[in-house]
Protein backbone atom coordinates (compact mmCIF):
# COMPACT_ATOMS: atom_id res chain seq x y z
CA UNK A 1 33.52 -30.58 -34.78
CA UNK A 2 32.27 -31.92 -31.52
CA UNK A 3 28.32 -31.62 -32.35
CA UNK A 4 27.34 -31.25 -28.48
CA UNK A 5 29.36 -27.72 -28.53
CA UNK A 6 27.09 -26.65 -31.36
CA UNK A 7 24.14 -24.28 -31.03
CA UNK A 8 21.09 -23.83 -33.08
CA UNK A 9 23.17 -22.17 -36.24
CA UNK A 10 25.98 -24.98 -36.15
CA UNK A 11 28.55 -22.98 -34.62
CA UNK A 12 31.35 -24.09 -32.07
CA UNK A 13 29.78 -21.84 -29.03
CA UNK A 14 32.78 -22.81 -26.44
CA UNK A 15 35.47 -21.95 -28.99
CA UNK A 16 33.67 -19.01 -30.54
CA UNK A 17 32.57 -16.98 -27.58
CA UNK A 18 35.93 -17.60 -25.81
CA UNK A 19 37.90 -16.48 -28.42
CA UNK A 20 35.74 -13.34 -28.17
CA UNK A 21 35.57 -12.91 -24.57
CA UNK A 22 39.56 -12.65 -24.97
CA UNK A 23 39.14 -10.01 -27.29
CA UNK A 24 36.99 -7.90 -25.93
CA UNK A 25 38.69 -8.13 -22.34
CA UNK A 26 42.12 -7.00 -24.39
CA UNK A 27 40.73 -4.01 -25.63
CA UNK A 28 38.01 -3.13 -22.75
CA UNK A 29 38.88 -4.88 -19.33
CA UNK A 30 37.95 -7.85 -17.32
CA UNK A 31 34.62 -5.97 -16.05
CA UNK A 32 33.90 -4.49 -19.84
CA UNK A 33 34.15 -7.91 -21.23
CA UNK A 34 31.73 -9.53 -19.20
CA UNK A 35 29.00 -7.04 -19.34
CA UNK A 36 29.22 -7.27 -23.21
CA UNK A 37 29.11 -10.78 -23.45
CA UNK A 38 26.13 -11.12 -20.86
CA UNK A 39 24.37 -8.56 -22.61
CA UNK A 40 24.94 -10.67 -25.99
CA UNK A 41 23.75 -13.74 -24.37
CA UNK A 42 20.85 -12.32 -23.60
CA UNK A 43 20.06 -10.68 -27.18
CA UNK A 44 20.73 -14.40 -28.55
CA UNK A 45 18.67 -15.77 -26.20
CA UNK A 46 15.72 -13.30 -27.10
CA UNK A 47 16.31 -13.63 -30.98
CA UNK A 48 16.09 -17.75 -30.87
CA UNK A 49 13.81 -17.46 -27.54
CA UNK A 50 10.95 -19.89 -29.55
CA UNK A 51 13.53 -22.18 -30.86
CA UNK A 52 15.03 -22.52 -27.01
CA UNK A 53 11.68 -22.51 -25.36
CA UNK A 54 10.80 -25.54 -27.80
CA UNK A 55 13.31 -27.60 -26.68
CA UNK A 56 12.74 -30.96 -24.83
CA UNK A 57 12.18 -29.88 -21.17
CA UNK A 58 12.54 -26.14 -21.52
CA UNK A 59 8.86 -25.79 -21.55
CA UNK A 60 8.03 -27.61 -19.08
CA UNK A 61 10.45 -25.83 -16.82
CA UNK A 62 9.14 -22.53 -17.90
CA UNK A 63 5.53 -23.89 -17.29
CA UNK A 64 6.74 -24.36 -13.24
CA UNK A 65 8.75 -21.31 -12.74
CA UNK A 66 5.50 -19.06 -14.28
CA UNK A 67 3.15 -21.11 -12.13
CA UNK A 68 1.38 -18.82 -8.71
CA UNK A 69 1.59 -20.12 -5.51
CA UNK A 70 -1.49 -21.99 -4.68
CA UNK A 71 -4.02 -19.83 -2.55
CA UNK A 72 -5.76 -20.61 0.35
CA UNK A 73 -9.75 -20.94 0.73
CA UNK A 74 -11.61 -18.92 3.11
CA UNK A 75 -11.86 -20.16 6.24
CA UNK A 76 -14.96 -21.55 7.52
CA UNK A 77 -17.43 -21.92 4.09
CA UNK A 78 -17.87 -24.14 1.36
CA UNK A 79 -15.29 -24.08 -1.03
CA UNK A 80 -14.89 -25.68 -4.66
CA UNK A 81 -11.62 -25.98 -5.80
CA UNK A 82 -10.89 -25.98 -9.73
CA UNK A 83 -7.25 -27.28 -11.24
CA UNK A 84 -6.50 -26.92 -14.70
CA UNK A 85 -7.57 -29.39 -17.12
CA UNK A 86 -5.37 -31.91 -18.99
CA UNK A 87 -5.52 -31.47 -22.79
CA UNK A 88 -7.60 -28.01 -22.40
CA UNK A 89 -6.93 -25.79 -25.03
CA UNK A 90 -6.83 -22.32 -24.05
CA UNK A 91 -8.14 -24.04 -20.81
CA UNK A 92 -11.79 -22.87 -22.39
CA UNK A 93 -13.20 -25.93 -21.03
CA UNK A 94 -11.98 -24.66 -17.14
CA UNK A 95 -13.37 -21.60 -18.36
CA UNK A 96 -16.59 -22.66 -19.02
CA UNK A 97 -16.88 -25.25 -16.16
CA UNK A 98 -15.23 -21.77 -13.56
CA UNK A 99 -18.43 -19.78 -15.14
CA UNK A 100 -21.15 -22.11 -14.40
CA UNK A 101 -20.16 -22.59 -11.26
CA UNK A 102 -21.11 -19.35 -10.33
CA UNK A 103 -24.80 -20.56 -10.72
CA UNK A 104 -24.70 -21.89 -6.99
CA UNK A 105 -24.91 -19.13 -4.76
CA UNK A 106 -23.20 -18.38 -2.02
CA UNK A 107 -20.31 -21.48 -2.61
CA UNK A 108 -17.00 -20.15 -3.27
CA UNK A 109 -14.86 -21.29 -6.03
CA UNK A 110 -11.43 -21.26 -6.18
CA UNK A 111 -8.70 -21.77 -9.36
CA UNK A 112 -5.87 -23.97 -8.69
CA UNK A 113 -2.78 -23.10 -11.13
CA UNK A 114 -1.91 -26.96 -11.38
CA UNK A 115 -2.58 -29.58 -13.49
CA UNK A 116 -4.03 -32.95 -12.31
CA UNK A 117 -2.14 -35.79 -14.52
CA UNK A 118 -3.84 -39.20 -14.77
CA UNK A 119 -0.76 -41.44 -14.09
CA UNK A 120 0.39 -42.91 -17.01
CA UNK A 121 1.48 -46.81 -15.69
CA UNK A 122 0.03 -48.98 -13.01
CA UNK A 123 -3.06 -50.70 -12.89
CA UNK A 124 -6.45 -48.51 -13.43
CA UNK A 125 -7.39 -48.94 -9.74
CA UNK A 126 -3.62 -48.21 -8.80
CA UNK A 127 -3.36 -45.28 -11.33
CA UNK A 128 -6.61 -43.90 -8.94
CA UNK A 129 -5.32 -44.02 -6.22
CA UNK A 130 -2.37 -41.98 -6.88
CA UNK A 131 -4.26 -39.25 -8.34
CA UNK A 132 -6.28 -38.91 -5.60
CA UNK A 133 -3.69 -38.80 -3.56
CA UNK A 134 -2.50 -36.32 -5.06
CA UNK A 135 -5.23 -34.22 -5.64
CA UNK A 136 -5.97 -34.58 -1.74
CA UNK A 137 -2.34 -33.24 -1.09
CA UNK A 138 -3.63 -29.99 -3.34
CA UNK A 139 -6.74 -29.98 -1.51
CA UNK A 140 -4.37 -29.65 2.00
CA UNK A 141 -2.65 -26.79 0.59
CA UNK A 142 -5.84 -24.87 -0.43
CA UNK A 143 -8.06 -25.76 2.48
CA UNK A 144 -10.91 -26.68 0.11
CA UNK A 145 -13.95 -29.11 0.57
CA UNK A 146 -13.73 -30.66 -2.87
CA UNK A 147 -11.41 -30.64 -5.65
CA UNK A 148 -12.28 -30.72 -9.04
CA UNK A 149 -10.23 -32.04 -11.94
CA UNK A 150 -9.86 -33.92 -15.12
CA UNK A 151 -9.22 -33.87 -18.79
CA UNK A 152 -11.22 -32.58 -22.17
CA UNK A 153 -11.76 -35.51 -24.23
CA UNK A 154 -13.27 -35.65 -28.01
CA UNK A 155 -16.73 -37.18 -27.84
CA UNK A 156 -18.94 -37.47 -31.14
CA UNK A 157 -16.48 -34.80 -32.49
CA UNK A 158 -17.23 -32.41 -29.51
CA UNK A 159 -15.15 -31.73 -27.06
CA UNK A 160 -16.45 -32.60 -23.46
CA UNK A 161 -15.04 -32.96 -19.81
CA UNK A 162 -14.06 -35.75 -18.19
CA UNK A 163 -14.10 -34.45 -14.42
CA UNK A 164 -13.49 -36.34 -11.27
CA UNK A 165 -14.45 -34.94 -7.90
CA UNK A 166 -12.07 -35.62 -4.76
CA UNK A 167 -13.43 -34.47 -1.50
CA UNK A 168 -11.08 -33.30 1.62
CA UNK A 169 -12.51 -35.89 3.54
CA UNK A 170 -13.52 -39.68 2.84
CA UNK A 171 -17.12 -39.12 2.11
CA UNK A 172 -19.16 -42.59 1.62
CA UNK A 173 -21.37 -42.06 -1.49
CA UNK A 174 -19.71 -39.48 -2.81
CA UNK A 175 -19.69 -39.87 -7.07
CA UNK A 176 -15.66 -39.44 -7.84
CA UNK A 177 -16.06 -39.29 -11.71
CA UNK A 178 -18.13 -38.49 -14.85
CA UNK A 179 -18.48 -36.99 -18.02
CA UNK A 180 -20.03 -34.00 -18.60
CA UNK A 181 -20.34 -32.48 -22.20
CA UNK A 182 -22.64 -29.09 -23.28
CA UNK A 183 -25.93 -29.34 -24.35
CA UNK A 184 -26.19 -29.14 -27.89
CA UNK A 185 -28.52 -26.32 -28.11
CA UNK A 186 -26.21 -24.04 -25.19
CA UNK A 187 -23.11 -24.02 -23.48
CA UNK A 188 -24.36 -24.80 -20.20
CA UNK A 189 -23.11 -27.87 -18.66
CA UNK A 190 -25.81 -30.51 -17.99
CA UNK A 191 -28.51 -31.07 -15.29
CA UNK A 192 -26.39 -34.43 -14.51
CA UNK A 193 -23.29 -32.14 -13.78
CA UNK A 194 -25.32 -29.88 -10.86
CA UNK A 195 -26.93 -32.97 -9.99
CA UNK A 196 -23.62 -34.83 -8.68
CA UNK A 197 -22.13 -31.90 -7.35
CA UNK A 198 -25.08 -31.03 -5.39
CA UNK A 199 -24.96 -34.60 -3.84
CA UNK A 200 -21.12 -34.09 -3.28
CA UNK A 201 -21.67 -30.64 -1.61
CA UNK A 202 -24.49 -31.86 0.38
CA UNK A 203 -22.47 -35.09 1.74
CA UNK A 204 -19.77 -32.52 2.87
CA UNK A 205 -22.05 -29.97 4.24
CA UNK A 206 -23.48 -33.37 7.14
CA UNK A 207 -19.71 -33.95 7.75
CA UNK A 208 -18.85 -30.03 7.95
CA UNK A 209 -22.02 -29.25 10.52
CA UNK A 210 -21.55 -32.23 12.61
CA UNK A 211 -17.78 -31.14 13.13
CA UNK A 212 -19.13 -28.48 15.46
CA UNK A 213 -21.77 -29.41 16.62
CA UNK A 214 -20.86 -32.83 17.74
CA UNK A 215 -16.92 -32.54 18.04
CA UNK A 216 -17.27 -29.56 19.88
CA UNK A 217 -20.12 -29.73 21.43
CA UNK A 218 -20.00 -27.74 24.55
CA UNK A 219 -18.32 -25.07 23.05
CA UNK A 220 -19.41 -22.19 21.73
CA UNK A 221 -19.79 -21.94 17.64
CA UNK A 222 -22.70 -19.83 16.84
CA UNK A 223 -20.32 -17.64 15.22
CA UNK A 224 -18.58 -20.14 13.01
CA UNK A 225 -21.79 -21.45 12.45
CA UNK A 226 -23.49 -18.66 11.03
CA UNK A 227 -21.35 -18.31 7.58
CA UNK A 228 -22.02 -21.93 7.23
CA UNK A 229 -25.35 -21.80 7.85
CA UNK A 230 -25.97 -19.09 4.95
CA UNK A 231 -24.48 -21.36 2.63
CA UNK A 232 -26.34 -24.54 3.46
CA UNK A 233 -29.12 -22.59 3.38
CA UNK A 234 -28.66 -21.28 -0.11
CA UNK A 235 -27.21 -24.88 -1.15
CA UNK A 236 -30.91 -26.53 -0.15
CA UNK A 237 -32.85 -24.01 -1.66
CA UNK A 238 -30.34 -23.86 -5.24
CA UNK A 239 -32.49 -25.02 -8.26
CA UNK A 240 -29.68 -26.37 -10.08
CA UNK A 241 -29.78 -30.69 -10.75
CA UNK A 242 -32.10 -32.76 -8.66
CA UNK A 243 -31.26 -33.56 -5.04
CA UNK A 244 -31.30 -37.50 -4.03
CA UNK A 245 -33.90 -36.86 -1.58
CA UNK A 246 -31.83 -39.30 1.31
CA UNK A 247 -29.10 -36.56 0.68
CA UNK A 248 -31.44 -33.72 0.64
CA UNK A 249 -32.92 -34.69 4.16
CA UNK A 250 -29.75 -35.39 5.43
CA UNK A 251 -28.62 -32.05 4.92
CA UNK A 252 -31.86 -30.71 6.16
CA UNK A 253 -31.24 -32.56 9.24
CA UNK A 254 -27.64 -31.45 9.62
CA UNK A 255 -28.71 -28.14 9.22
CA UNK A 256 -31.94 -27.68 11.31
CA UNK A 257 -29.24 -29.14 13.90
CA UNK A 258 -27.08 -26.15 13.60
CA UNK A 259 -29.90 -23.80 13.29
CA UNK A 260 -31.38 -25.15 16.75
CA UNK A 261 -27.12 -24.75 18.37
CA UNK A 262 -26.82 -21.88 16.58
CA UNK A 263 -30.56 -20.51 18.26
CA UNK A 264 -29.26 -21.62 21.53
CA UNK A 265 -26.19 -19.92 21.66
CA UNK A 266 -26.96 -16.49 20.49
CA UNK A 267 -30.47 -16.38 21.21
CA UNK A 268 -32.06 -15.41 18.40
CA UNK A 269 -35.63 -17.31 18.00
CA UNK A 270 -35.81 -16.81 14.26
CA UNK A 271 -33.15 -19.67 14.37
CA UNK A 272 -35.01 -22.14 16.71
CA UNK A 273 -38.10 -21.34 14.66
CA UNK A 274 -36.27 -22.45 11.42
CA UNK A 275 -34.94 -25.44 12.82
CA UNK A 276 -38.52 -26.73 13.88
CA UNK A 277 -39.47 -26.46 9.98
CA UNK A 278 -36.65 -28.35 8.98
CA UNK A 279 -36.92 -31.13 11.49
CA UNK A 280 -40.94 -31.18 10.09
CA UNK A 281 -39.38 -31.00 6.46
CA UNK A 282 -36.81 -34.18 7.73
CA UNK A 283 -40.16 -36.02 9.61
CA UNK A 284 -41.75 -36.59 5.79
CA UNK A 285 -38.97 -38.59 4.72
CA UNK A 286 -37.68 -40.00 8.14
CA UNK A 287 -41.22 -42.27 9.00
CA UNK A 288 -41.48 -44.05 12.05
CA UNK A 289 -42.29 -46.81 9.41
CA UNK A 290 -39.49 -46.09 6.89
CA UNK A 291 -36.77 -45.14 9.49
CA UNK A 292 -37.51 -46.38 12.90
CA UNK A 293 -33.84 -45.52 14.53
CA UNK A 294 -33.64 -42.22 12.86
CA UNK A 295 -37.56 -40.95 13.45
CA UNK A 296 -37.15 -40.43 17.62
């Protein structure tokens, strides 16, 4: 017997269901027949439906048809984006990393229903490159600031996360990678963790801020700088990791510089009054000594 035309049990399938298509469409009909046999097909599918799904490249096929459509970020405020984790079983490592996330107010997270692979030839450099690539391609789709993906690897018989960070935009200093396990005492990720992401977020907040008010300057953006400005707001005042204090005034320059637009544009004083504190805040670190370009 020709062992291609066999199914799971051994028997000849071609032979064996022809011979009883015939039959039935003797007795029945042409139209009888074929209900009958479609509604066998799908009982035997349904009775061996783990054996089937099993199979060398039925899963993964099954995997892509069940996956949603990626969704879009909302427009005009911070935005981390979160694909699924290689190796993550149960994904209760996404789960975890999804959950403390919501410790930085006011920055929206959103869950990607991919999964970032590391590529598997090329040289480690190479292999980089491609995945980011990639994950900036995902990033295009969802309209996110920074994409966040990785693997769960065992370290000192724990599991931990091995995450790398791609931003929307080329962002000079930005950390790309790390490893992050729990604390041993809790679950919570560690102050390292907050600590890069806070850099990340700040780095993309200058770039975000000087978009409008540089790029279009002359226009008016109070409005779409207002949402923004909520968020940096929250982001500099967040207690969670340690700010590189460079980073930190940067962003407190960036945003006393949309404070003092967004002032001018709608008029509100409270604004302009901000700003001034932050550009004070920004004169501690910027010295006429230390910073001689920047302090005028």
């Amino acid at each position: 017997m020709d062992e291609s035309k066999k199914n799971f049990l051994g028997i000849d399938v071609l032979s064996g269901w022809k011979a009883t298509f015939d039959q039935l469409q003797q007795h029945f009909g042409l139209f009888i027949a074929v209900m009958l046999i479609v509604l066998a097909g799908i009982g035997f599918i349904w009775w061996r439906s783990k054996d089937i799904i099993e199979r060398p490249g039925v899963e993964w096929v099954i995997k892509r048809v069940k996956r949603r459509a990626i969704d879009n970020a909302p427009a005009g405020v911070l935005t981390i984006a979160v694909a699924h984790l290689q190796d993550d079983e149960g994904q209760k490592q996404e789960k975890l990393l999804l959950d403390e996330l919501k410790h930085f107010d006011r920055v929206e997270t959103l869950t990607v229903d991919r999964t970032m692979e590391w590529p598997a030839s090329g040289t480690e450099q190479s292999r980089k490159k491609k995945a980011e690539e990639t994950a900036r391609g995902l990033l295009q789709e969802t309209g996110a600031d920074v994409l966040i993906w990785g693997s769960v690897i065992s370290l000192s018989g724990k599991s931990a996360m091995r995450l790398y960070w791609t931003p929307a935009r080329e962002i000079p200093g930005a950390k790309s990678t790390g490893k992050y396990s729990p604390q041993t005492e809790t679950i919570a990720l560690p102050i390292e963790f907050w600590s890069d992401l806070k850099q990340i977020l700040g780095l993309l907040t200058q770039s975000r801020i000087a978009a409008l008010t540089f790029d279009q300057y002359g226009h008016y953006v109070a409005d779409r700088l207002a949402p923004l400005i909520v968020q940096v707001r929250a982001l500099v005042q967040s207690k969670e990791g340690v700010w590189n204090p460079e980073t930190l005034t940067g962003v407190q320059f960036s945003l006393a510089n949309a404070l003092e637009l967004d002032g001018e544009q709608s008029g509100k004083n409270e604004s302009l009054v901000e700003s001034i504190d932050l550009y004070c805040q920004v004169l501690d670190e910027y010295t006429r000594e230390r910073a001689p370009l920047d302090w005028p």
